[in-house]
N, C-alpha and C. Protein backbone atom coordinates (compact mmCIF):
# COMPACT_ATOMS: atom_id res chain seq x y z
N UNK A 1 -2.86 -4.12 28.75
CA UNK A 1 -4.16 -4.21 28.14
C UNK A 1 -4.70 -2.82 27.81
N UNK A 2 -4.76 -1.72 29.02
CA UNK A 2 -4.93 -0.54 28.38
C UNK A 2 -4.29 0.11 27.40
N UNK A 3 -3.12 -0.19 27.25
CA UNK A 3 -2.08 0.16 26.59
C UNK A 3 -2.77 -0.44 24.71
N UNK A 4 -3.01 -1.00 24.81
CA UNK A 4 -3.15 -1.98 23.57
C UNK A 4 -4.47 -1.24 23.06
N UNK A 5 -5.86 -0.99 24.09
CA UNK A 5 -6.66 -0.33 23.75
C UNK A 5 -6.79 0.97 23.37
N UNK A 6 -5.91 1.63 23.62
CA UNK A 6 -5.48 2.98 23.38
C UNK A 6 -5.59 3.31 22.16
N UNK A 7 -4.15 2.30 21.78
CA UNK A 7 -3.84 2.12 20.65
C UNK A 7 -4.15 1.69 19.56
N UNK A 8 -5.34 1.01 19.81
CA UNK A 8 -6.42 0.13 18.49
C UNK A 8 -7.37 1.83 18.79
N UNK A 9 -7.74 2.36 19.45
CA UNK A 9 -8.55 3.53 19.58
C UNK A 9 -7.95 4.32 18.39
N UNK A 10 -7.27 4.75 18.47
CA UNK A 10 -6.29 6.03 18.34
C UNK A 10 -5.96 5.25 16.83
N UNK A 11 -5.76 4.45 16.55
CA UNK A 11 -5.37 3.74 14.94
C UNK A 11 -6.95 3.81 14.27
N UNK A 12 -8.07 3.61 14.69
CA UNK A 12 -9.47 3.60 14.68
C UNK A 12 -9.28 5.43 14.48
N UNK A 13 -9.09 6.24 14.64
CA UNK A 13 -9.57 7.28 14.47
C UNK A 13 -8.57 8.19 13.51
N UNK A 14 -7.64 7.75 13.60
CA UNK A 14 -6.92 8.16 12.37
C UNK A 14 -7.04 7.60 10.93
N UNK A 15 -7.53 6.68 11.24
CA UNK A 15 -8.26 6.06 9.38
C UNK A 15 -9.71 6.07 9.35
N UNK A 16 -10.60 6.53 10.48
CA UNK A 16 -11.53 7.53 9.83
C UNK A 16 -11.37 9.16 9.55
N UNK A 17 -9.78 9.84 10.18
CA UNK A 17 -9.83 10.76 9.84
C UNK A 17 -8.98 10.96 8.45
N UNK A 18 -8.59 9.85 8.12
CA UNK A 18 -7.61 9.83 6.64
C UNK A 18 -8.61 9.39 5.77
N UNK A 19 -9.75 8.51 5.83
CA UNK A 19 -10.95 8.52 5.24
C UNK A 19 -11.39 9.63 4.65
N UNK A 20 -11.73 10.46 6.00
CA UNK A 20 -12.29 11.76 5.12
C UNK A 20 -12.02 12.86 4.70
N UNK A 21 -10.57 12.85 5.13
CA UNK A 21 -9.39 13.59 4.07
C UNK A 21 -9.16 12.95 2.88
N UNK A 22 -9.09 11.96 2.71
CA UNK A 22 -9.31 11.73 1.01
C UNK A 22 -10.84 11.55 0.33
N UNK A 23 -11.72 11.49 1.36
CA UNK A 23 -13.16 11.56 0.68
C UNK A 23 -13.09 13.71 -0.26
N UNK A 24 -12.66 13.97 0.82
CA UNK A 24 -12.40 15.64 0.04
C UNK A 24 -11.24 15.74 -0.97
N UNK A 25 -10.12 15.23 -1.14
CA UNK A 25 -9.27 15.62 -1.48
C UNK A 25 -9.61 15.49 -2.99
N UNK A 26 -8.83 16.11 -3.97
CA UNK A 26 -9.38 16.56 -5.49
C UNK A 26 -7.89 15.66 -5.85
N UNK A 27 -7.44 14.71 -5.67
CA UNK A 27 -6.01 14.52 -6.31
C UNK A 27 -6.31 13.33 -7.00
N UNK A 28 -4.60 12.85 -7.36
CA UNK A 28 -4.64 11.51 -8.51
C UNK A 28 -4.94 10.49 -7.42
N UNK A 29 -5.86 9.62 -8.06
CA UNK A 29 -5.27 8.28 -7.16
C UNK A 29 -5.08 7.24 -8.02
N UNK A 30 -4.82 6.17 -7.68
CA UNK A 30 -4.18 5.45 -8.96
C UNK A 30 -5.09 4.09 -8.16
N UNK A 31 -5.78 2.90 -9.47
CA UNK A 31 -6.83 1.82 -9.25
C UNK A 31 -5.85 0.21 -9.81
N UNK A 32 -5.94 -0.58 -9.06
CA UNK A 32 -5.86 -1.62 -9.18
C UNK A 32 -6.70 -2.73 -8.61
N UNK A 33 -6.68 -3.64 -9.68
CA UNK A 33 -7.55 -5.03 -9.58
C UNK A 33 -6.29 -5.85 -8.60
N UNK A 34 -6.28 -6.51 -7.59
CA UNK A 34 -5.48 -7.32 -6.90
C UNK A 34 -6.12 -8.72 -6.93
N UNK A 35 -5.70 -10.03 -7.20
CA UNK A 35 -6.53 -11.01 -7.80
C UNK A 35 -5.80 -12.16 -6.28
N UNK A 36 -5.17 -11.61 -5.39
CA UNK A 36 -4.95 -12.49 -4.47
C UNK A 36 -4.64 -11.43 -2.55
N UNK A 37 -5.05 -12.29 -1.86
CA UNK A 37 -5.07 -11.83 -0.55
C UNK A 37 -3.70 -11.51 -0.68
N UNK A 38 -3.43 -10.35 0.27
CA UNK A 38 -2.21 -9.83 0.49
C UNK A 38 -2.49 -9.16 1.55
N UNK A 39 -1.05 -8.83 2.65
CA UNK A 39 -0.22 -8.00 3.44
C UNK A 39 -0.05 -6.53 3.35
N UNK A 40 -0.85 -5.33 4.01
CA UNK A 40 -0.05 -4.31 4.31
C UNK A 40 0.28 -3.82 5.63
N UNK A 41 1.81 -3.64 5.68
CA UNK A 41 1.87 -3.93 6.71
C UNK A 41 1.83 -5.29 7.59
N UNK A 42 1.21 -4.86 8.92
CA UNK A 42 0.77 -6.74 8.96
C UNK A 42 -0.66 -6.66 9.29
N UNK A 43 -1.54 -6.18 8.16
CA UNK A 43 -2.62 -5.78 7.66
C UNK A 43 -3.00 -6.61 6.55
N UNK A 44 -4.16 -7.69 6.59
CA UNK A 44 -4.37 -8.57 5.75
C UNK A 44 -5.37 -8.32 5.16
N UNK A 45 -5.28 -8.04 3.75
CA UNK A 45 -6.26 -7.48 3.06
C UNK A 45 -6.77 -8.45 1.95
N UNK A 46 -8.30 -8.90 1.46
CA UNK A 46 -8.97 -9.66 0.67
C UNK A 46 -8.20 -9.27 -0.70
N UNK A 47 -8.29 -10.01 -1.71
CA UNK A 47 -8.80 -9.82 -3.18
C UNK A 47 -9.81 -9.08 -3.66
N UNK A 48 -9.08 -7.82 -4.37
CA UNK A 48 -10.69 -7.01 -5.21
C UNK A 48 -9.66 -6.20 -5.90
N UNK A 49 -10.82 -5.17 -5.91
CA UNK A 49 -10.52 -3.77 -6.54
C UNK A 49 -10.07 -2.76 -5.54
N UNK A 50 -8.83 -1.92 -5.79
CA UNK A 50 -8.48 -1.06 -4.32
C UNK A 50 -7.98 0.05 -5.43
N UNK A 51 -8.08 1.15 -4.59
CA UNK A 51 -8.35 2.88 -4.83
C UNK A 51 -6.93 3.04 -4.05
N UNK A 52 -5.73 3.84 -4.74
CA UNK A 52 -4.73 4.15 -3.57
C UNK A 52 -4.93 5.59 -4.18
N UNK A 53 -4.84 6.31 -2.85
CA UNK A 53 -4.30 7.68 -2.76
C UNK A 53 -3.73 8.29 -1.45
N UNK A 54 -3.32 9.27 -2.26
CA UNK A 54 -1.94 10.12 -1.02
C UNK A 54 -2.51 11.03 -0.20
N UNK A 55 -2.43 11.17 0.62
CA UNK A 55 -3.01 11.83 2.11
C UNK A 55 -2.23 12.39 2.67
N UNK A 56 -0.64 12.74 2.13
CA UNK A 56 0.42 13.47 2.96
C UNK A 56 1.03 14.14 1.68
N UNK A 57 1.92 14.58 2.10
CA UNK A 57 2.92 15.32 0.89
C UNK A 57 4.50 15.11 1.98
N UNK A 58 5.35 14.32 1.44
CA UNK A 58 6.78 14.74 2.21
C UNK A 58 7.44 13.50 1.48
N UNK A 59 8.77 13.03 1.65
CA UNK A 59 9.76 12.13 1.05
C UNK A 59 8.63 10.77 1.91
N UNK A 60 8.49 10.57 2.82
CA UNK A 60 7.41 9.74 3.12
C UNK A 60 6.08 9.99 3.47
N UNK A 61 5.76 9.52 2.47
CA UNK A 61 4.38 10.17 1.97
C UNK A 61 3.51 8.62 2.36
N UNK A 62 2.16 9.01 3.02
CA UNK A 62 1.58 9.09 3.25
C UNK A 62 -0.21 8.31 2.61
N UNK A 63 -0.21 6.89 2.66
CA UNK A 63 -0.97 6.72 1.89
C UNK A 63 -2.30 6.28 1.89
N UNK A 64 -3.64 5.99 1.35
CA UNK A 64 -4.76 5.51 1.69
C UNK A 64 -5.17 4.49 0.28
N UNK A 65 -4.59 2.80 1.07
CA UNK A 65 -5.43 2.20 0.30
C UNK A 65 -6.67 1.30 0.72
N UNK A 66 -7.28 1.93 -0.03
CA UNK A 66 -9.08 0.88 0.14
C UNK A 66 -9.29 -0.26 -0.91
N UNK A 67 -10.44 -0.82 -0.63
CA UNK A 67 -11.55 -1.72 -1.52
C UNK A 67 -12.34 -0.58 -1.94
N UNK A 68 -12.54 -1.01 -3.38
CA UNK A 68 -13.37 0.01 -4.34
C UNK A 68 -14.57 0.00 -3.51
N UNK A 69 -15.10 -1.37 -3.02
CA UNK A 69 -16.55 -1.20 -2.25
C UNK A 69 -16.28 -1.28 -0.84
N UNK A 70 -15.32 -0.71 -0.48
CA UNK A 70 -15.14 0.25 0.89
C UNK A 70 -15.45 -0.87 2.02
N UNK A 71 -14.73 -2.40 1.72
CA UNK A 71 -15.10 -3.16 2.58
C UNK A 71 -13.95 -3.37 3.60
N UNK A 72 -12.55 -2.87 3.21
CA UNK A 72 -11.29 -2.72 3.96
C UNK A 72 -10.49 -1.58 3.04
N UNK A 73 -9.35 -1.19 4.49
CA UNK A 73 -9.01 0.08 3.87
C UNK A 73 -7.30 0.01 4.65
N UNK A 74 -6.33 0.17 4.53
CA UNK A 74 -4.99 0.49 5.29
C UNK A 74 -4.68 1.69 4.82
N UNK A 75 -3.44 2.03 5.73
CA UNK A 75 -2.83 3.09 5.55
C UNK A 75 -1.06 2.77 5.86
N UNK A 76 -0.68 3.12 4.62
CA UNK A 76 0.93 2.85 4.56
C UNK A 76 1.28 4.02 4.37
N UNK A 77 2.73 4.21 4.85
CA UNK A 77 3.99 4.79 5.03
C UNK A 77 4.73 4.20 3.75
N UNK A 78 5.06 5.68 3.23
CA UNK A 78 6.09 4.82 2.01
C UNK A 78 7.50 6.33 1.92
N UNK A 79 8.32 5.19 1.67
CA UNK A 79 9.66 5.84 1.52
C UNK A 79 9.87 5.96 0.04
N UNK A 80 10.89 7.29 -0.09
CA UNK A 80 10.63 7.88 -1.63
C UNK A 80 11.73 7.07 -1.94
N UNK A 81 11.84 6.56 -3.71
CA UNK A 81 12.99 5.67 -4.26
C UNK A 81 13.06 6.11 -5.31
N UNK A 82 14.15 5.94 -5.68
CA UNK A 82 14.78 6.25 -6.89
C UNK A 82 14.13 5.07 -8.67
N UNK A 83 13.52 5.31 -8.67
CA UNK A 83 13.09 4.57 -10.43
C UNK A 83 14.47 4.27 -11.24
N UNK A 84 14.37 3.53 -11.72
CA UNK A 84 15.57 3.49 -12.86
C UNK A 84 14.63 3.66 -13.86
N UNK A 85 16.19 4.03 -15.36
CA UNK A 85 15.46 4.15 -16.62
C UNK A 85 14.58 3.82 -16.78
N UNK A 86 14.62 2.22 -17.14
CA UNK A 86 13.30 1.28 -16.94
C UNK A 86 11.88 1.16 -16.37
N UNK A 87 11.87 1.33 -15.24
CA UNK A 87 11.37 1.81 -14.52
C UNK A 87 9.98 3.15 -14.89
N UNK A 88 10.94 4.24 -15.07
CA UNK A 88 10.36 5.51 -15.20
C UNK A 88 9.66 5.34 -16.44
N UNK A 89 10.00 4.47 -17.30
CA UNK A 89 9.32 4.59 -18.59
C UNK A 89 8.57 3.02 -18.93
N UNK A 90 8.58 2.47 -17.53
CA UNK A 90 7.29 1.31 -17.84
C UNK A 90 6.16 1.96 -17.10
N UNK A 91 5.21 0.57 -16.75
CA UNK A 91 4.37 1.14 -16.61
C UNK A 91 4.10 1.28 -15.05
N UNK A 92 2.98 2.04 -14.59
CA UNK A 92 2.79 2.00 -12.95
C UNK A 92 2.21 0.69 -12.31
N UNK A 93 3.18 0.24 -11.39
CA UNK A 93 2.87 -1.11 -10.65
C UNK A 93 2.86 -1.58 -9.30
N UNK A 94 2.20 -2.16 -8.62
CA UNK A 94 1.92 -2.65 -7.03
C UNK A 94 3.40 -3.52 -7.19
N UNK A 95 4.30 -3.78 -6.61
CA UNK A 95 5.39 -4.98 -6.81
C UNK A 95 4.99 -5.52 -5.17
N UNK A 96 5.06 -6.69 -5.15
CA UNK A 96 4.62 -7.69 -3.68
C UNK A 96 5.79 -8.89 -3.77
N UNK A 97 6.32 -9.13 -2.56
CA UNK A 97 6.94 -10.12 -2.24
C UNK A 97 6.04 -10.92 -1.46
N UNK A 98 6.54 -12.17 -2.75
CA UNK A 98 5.38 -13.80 -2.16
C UNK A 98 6.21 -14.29 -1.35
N UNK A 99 6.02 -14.87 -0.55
CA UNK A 99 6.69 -15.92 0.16
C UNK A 99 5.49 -17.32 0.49
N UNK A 100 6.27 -18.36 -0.03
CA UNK A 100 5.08 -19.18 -0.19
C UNK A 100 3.83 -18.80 -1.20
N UNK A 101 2.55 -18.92 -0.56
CA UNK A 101 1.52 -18.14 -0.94
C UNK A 101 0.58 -17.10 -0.06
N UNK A 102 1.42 -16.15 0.73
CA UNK A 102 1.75 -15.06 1.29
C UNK A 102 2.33 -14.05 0.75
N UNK A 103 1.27 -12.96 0.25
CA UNK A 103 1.82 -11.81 -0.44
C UNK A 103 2.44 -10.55 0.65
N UNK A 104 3.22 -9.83 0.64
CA UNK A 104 3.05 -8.64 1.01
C UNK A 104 3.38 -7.20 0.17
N UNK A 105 2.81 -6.25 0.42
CA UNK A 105 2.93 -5.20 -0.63
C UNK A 105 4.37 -4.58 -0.34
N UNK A 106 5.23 -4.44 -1.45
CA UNK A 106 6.59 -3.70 -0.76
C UNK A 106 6.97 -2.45 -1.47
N UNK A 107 6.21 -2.13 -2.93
CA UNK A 107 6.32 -0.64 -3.31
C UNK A 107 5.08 -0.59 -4.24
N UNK A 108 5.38 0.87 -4.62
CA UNK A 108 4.44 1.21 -5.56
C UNK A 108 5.22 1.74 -6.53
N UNK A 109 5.77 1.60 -7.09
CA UNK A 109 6.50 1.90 -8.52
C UNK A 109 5.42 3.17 -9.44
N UNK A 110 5.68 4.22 -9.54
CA UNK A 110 4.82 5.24 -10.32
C UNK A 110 5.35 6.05 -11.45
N UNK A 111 5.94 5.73 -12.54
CA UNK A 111 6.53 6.89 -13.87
C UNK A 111 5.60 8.03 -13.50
N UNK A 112 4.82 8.23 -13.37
CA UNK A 112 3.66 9.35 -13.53
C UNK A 112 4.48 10.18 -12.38
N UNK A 113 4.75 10.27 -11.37
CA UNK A 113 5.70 11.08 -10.04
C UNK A 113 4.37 11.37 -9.59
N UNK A 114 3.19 10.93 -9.43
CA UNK A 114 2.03 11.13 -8.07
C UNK A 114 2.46 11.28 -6.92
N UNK A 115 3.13 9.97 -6.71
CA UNK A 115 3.17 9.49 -5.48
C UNK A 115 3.82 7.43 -5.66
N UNK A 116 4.03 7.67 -4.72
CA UNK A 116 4.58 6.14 -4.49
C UNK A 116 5.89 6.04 -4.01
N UNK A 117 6.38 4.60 -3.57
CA UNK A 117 7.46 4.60 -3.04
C UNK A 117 7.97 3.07 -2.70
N UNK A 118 8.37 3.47 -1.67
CA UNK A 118 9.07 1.99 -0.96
C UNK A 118 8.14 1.40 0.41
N UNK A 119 7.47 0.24 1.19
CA UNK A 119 7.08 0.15 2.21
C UNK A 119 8.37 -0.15 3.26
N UNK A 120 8.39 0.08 4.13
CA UNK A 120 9.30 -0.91 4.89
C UNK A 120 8.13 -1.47 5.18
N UNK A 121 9.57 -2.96 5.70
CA UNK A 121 8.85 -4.84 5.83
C UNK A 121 8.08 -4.46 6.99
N UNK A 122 6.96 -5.10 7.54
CA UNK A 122 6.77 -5.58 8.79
C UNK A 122 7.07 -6.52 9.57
N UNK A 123 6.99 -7.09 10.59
CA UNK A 123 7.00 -7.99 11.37
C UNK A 123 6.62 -9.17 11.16
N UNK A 124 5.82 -9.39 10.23
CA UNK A 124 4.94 -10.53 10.01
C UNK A 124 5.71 -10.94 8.34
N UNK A 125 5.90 -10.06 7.72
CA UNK A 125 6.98 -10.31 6.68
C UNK A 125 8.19 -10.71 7.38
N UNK A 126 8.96 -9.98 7.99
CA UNK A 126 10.51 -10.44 8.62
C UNK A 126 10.55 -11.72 8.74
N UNK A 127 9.79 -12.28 9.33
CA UNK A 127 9.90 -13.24 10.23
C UNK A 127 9.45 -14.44 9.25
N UNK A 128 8.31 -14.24 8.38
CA UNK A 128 8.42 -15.39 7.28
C UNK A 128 9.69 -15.09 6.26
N UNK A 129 10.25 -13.98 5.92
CA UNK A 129 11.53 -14.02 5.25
C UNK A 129 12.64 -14.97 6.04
N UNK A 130 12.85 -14.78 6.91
CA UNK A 130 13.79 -15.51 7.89
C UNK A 130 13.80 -17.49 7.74
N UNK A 131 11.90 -17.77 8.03
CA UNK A 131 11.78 -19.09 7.45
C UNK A 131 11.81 -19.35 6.30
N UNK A 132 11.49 -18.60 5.21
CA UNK A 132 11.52 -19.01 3.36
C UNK A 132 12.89 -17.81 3.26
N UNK A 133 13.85 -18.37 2.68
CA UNK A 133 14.61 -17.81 2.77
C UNK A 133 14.55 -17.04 0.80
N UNK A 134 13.95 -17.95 0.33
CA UNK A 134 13.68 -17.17 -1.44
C UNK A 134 12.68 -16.71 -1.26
N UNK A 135 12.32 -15.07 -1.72
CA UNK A 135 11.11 -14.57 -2.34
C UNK A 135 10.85 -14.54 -3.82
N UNK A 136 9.71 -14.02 -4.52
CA UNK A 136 9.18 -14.05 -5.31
C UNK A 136 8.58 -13.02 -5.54
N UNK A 137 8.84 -12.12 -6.75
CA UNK A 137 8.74 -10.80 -7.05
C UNK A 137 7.23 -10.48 -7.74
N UNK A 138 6.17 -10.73 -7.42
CA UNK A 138 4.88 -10.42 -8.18
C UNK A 138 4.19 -8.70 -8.59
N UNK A 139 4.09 -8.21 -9.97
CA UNK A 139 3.65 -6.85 -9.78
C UNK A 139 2.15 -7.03 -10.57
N UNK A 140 1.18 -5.93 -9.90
CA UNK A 140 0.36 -5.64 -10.76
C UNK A 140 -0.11 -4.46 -10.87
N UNK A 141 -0.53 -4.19 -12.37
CA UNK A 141 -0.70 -2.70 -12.86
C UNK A 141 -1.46 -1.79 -12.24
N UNK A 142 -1.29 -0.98 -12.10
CA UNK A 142 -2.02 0.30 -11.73
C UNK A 142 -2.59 0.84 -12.84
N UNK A 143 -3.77 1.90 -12.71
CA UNK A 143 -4.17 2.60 -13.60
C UNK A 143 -4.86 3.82 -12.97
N UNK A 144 -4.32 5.26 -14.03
CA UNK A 144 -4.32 6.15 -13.34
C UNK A 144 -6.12 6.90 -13.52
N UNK A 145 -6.35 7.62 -11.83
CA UNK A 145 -7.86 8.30 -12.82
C UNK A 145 -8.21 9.10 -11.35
N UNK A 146 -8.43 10.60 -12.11
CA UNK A 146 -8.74 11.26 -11.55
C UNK A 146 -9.88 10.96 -10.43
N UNK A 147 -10.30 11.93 -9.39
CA UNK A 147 -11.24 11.90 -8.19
C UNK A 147 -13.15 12.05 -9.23
């Protein structure tokens, strides 16, 4: 039990301190409309408008996504991936694996080279992959805009 409290502490204070490292930060962040509840992580986030930006610099970089009206906020880990042709020269996109009608976020696809990447699955994904054994590839656009 202490153990657990620690740890909701300590997760509590690192996304108010990644909060206000991107409340300062001058960089890209990239805006999407999300029109259905979804998964980050095993972080369940409403339908809206969400603000992503980068809060780290390294091959796993480091990320902060919110609600435009700052009503929920996560923070993902993303692994750097390779774009194909295609790819690099469409456009920038959230890609989510449905299962059922259970989204979870699994990259951020970016031509622009901001930022973005790969999530690894969570726990709460694994384990419905395991029962639905087909997923379902859903993306939606990003759009880019300065601080």
């Amino acid at each position: 039990m202490k153990n657990q409290i620690l740890k909701t502490i300590v997760t509590i204070s690192f996304v108010f301190l990644f909060a206000v490292i991107s409340a300062n930060a001058q960089s890209m962040q990239l805006r999407a409309h999300i029109p259905f509840d979804f998964y980050i992580n095993n972080q369940k986030c409403t339908a809206g408008d969400y603000v992503i930006s980068k809060i780290s610099d390294s091959n796993q970089q480091i990320l902060l996504i919110r609600q435009k009206d700052g009503k929920a906020q996560a923070i993902a880990q993303t692994i750097e991936m390779k774009l194909t042709d295609k790819q690099r020269t469409g456009d920038a996109v959230l890609v989510f694996n449905r299962y059922g009608e259970d989204y979870f976020l699994s990259e951020i696809r970016n031509p622009w080279n901001a930022f973005g990447g790969q999530l690894p699955q969570a726990k709460t994904e694994r384990n419905l992959a395991r029962k639905i054994s087909h997923s379902n590839e859903e993306t939606v656009s990003l759009k880019s805009a300065k601080n």
